[in-house]
N, C-alpha and C. Protein backbone atom coordinates (compact mmCIF):
# COMPACT_ATOMS: atom_id res chain seq x y z
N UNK A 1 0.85 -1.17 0.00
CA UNK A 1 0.00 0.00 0.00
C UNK A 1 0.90 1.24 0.00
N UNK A 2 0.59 2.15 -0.42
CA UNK A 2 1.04 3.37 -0.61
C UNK A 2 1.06 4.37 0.32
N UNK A 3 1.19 5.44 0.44
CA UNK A 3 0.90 6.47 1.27
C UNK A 3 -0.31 7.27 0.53
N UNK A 4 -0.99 7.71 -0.35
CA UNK A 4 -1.86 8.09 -0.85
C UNK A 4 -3.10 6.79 -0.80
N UNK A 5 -2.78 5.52 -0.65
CA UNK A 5 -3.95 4.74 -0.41
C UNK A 5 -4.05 5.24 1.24
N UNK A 6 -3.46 4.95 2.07
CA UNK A 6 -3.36 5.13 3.22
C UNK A 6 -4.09 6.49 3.89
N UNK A 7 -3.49 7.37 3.53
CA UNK A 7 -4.34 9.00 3.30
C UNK A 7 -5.20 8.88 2.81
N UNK A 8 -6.12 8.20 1.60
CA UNK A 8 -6.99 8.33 1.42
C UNK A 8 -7.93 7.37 2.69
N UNK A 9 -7.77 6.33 3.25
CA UNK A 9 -8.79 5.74 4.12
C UNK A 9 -7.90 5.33 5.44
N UNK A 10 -7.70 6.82 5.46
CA UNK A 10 -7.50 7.15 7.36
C UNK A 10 -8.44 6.91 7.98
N UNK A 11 -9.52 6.99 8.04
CA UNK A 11 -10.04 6.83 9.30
C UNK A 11 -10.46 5.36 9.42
N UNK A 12 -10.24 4.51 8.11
CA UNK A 12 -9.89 2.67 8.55
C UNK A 12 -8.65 2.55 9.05
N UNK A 13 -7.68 3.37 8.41
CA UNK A 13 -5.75 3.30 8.79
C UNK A 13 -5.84 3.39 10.20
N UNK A 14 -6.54 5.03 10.48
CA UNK A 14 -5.98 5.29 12.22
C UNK A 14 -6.21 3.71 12.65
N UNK A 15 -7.31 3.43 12.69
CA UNK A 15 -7.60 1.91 14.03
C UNK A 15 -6.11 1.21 13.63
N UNK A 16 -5.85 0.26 12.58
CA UNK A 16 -4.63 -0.18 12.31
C UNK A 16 -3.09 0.44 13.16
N UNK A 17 -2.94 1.58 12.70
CA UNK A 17 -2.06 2.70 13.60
C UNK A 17 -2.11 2.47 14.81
N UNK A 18 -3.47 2.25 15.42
CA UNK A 18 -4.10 2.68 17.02
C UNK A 18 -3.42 1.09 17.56
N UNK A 19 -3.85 0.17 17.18
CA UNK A 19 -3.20 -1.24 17.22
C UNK A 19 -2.22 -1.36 17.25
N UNK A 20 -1.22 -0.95 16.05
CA UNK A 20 0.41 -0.53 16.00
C UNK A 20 1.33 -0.06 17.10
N UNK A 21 0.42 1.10 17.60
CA UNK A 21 1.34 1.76 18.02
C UNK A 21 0.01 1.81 19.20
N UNK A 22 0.30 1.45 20.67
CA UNK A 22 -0.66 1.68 21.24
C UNK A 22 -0.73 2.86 22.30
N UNK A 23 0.61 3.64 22.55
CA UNK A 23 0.80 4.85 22.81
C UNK A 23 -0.04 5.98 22.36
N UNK A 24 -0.57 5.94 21.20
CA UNK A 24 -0.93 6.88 20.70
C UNK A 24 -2.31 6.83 21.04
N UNK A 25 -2.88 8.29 20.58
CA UNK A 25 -4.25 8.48 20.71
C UNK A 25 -5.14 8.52 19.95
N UNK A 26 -6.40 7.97 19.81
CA UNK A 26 -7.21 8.28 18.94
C UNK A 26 -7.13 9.64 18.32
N UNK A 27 -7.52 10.67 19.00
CA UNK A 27 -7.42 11.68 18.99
C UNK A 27 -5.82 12.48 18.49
N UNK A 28 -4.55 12.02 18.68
CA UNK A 28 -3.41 12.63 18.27
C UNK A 28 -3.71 11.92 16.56
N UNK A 29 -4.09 10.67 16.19
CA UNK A 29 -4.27 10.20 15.13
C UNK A 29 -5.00 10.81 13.73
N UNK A 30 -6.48 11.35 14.63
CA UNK A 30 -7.28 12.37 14.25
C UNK A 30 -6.49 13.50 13.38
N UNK A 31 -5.81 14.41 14.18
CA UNK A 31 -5.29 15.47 14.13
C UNK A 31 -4.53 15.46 13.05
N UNK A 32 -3.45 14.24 13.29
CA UNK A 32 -2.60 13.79 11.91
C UNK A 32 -3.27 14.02 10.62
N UNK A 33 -4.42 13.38 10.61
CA UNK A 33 -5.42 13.43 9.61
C UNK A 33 -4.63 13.06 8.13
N UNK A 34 -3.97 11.37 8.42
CA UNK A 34 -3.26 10.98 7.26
C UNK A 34 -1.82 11.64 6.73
N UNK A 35 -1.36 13.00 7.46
CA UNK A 35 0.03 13.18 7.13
C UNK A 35 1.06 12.23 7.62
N UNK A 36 1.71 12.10 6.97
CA UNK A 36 3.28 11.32 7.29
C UNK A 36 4.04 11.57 8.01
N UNK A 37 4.62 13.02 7.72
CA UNK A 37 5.63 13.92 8.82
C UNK A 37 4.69 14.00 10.06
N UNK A 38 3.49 14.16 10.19
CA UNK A 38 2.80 14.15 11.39
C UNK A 38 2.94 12.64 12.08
N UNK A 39 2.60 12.01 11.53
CA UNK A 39 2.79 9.99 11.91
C UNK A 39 3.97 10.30 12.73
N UNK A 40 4.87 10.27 11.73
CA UNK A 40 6.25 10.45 12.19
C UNK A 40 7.19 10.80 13.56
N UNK A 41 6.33 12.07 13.21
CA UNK A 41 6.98 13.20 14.61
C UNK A 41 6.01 12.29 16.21
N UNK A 42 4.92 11.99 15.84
CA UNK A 42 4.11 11.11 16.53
C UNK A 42 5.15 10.04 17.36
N UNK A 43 5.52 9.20 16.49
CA UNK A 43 6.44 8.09 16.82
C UNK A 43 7.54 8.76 17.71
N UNK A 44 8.14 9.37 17.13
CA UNK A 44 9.39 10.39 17.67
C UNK A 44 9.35 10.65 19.41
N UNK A 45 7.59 11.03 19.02
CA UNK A 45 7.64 11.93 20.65
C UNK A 45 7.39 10.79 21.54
N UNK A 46 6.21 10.37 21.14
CA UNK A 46 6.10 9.17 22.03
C UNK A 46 6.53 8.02 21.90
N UNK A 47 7.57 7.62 21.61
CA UNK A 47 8.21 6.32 21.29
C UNK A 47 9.92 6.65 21.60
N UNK A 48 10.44 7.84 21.38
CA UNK A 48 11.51 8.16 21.42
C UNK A 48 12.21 7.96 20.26
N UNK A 49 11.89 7.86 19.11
CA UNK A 49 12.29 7.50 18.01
C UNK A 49 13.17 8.26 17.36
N UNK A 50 14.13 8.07 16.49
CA UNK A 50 15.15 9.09 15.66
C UNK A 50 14.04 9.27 14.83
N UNK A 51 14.14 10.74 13.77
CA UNK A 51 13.91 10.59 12.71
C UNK A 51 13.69 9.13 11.80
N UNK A 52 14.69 8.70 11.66
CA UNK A 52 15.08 7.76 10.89
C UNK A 52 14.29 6.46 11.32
N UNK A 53 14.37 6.32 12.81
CA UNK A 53 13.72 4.91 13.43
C UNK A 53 12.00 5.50 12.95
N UNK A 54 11.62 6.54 13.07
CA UNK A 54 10.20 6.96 13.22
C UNK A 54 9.39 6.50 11.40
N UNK A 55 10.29 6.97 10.43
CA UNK A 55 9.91 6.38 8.84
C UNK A 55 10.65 5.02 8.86
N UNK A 56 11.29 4.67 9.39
CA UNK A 56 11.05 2.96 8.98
C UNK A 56 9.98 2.25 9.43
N UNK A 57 9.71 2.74 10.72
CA UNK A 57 9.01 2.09 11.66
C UNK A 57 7.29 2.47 10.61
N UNK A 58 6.97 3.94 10.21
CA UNK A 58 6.02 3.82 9.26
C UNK A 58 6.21 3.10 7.49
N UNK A 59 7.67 3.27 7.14
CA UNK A 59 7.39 2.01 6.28
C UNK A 59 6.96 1.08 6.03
N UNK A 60 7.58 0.05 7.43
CA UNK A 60 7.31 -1.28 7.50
C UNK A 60 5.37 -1.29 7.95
N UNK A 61 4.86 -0.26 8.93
CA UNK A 61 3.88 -0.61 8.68
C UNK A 61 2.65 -0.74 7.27
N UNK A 62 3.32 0.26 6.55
CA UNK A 62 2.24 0.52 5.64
C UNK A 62 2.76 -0.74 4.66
N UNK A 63 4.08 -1.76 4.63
CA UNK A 63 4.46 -3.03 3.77
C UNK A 63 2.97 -3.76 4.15
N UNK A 64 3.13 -3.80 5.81
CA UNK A 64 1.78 -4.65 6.41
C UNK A 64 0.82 -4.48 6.12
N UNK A 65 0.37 -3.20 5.71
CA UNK A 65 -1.16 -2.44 5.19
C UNK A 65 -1.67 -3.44 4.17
């Protein structure tokens, strides 16, 4: 899956995401509203993630998508 499939059916993605990553919030997910750099920085804050760990870590999920 893509990132434009993904953006397009966020609000099936967030739950997936919400599962993924269970730190996060419905609501911080919301907000994202399908951006990437938002996902991202997401992972970052609450996960402690590098840059770098934060887009692999959304790569590999969206391989799973």
């Amino acid at each position: 899956m893509n990132w434009d499939q993904i953006q397009g059916n966020w609000k099936e993605m967030k739950g997936k995401a919400l599962e993924k990553w269970g730190q996060l919030t419905d609501d911080e997910l919301t907000e994202a509203k399908g951006d990437r750099e938002k996902l991202e920085g997401l992972l970052q804050t609450k996960y402690g993630n590098t840059k770098e760990e934060a887009r692999e870590a959304v790569d590999r999920w969206m391989a799973e998508a």
